[in-house]
C-alpha atoms as a PDB file:
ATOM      1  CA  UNK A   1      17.239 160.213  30.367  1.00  0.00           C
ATOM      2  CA  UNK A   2      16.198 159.297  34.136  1.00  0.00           C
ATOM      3  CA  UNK A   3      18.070 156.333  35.933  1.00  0.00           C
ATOM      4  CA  UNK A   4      15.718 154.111  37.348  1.00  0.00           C
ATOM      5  CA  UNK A   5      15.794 153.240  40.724  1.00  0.00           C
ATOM      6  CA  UNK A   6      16.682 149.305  41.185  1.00  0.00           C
ATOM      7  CA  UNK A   7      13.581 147.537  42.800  1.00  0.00           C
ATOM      8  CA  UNK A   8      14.236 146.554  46.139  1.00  0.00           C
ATOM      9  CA  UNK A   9      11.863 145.210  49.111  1.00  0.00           C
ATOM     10  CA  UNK A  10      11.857 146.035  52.454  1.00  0.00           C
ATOM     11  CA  UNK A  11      14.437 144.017  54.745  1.00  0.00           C
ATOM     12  CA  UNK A  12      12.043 141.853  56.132  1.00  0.00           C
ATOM     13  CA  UNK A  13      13.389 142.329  60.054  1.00  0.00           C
ATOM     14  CA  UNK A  14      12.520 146.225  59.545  1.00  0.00           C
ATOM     15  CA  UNK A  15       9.599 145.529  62.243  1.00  0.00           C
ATOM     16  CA  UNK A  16      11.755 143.982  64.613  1.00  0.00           C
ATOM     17  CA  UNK A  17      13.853 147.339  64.333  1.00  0.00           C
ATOM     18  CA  UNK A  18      10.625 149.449  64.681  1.00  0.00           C
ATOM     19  CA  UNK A  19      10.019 150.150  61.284  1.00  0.00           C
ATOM     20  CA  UNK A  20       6.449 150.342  60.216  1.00  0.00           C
ATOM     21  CA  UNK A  21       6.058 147.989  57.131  1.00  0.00           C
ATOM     22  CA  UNK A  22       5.748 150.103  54.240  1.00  0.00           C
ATOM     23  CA  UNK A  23       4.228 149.064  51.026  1.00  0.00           C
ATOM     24  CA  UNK A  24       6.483 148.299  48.107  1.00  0.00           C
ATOM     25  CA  UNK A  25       5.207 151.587  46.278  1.00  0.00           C
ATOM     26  CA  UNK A  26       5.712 153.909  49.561  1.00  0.00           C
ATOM     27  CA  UNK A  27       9.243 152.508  49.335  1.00  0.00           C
ATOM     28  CA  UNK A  28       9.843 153.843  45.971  1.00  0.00           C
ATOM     29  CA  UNK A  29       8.356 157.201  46.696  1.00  0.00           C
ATOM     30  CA  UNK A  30      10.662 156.823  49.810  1.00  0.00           C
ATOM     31  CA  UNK A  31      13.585 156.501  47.654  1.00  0.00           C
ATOM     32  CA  UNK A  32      12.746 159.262  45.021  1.00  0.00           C
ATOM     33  CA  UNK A  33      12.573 162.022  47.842  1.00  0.00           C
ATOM     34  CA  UNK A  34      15.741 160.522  49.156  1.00  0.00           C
ATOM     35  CA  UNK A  35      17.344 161.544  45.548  1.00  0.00           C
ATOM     36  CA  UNK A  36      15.589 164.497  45.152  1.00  0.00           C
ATOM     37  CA  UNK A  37      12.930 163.394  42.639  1.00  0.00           C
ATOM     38  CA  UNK A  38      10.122 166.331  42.454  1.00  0.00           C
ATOM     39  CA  UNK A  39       6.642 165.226  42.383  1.00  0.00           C
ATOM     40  CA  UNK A  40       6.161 165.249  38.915  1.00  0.00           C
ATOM     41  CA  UNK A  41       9.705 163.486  38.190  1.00  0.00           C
ATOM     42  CA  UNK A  42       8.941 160.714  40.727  1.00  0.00           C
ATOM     43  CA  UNK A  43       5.504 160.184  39.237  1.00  0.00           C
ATOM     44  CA  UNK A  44       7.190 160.464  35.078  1.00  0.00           C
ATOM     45  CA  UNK A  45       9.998 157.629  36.517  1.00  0.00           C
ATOM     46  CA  UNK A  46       7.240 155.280  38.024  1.00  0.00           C
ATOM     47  CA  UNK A  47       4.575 155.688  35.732  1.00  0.00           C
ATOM     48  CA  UNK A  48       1.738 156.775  38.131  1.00  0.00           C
ATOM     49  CA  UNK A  49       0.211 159.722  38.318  1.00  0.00           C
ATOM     50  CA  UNK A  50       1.109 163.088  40.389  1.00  0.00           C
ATOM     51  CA  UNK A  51      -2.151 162.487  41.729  1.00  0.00           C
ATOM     52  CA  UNK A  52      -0.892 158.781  42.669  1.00  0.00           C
ATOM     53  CA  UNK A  53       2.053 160.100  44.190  1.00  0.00           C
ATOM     54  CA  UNK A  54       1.188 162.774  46.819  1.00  0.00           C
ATOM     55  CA  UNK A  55      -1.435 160.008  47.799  1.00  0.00           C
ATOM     56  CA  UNK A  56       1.735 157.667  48.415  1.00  0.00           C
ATOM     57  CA  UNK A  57       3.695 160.179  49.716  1.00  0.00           C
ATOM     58  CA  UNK A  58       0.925 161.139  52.494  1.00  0.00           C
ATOM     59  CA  UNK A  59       0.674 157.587  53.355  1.00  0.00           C
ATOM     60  CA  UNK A  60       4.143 157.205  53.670  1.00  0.00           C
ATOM     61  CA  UNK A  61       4.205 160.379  56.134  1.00  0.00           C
ATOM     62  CA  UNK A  62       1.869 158.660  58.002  1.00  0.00           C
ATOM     63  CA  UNK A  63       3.075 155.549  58.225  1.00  0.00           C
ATOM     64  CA  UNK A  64       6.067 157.015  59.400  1.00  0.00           C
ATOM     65  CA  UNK A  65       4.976 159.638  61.401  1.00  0.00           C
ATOM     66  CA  UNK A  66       6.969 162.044  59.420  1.00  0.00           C
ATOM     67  CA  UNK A  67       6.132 165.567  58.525  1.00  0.00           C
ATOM     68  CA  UNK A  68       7.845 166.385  55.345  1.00  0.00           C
ATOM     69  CA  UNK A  69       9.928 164.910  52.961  1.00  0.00           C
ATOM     70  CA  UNK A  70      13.289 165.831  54.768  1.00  0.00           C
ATOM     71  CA  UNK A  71      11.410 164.468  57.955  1.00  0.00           C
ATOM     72  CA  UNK A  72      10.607 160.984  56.065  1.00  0.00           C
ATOM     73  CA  UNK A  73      14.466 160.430  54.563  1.00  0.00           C
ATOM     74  CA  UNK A  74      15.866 161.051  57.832  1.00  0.00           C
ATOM     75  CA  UNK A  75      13.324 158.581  59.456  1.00  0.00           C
ATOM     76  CA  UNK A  76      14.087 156.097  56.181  1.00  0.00           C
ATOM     77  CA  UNK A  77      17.708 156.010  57.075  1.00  0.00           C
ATOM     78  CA  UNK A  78      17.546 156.195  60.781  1.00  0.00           C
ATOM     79  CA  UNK A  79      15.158 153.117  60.424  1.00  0.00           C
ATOM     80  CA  UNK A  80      16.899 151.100  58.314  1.00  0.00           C
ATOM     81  CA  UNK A  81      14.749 151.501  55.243  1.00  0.00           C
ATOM     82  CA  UNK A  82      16.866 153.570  53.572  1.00  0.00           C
ATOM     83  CA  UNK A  83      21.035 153.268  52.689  1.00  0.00           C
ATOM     84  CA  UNK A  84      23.524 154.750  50.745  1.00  0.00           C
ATOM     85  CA  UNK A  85      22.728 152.391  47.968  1.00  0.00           C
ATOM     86  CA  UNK A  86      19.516 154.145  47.351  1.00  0.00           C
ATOM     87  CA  UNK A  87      20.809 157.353  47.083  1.00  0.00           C
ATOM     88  CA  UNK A  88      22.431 158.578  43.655  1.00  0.00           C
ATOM     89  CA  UNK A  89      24.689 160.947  43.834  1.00  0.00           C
ATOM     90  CA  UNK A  90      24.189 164.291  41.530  1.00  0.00           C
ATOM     91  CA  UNK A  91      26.453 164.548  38.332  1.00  0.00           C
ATOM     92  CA  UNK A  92      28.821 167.409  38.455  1.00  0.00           C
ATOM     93  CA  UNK A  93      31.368 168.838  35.820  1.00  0.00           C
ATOM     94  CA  UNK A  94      34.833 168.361  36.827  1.00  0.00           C
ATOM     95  CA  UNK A  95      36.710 171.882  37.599  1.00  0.00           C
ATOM     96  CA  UNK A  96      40.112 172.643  36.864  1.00  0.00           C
ATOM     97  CA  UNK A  97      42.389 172.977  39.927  1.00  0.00           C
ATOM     98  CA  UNK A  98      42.887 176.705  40.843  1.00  0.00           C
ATOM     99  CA  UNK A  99      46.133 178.161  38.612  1.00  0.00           C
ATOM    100  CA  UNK A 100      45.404 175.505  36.012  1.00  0.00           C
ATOM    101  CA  UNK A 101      45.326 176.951  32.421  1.00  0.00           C
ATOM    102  CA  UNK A 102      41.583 176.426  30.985  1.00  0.00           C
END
């Protein structure tokens, strides 16, 4: 089962911080790279295509002036477009303390 990522918009001073205003879509790509979504799981958790979403994705790069999807994050946070809040962090298994019994 896939979380969904809550819809947000753009904060609507991101061009007065030099943002380039990005589509609602290219901000949900934005924030599927930034967790780590593959192409095929970002495209499965919004319904489009994988097509749809490397067409996105290149626009995004564009828009941003970014050339990869590390590249685009780093631009996302550094802009603003991007926070903490959009990032989920990755479920792991709790591990006993060293010298515990198991």
């Amino acid at each position: 089962m896939t979380a969904t990522i809550p819809e947000r918009t753009a904060p609507a001073d991101q061009s007065a911080r030099g943002a380039p205003a990005l589509t609602p879509r290219q901000l949900d790509i934005l924030r599927c790279i930034a967790n780590g979504s593959s192409v095929k799981e970002t495209a499965k958790e919004l319904c489009i295509s994988t097509s749809t979403v490397k067409t996105h994705s290149r626009s995004l790069y564009d828009a941003l002036g970014a050339g990869d999807r590390a590249h685009a994050v780093g631009l996302g946070f550094r802009l603003g477009l991007l926070d903490s809040a959009d990032v989920r962090l990755p479920k792991t298994e709790a591990t006993p303390p060293q010298g515990a019994a198991a």
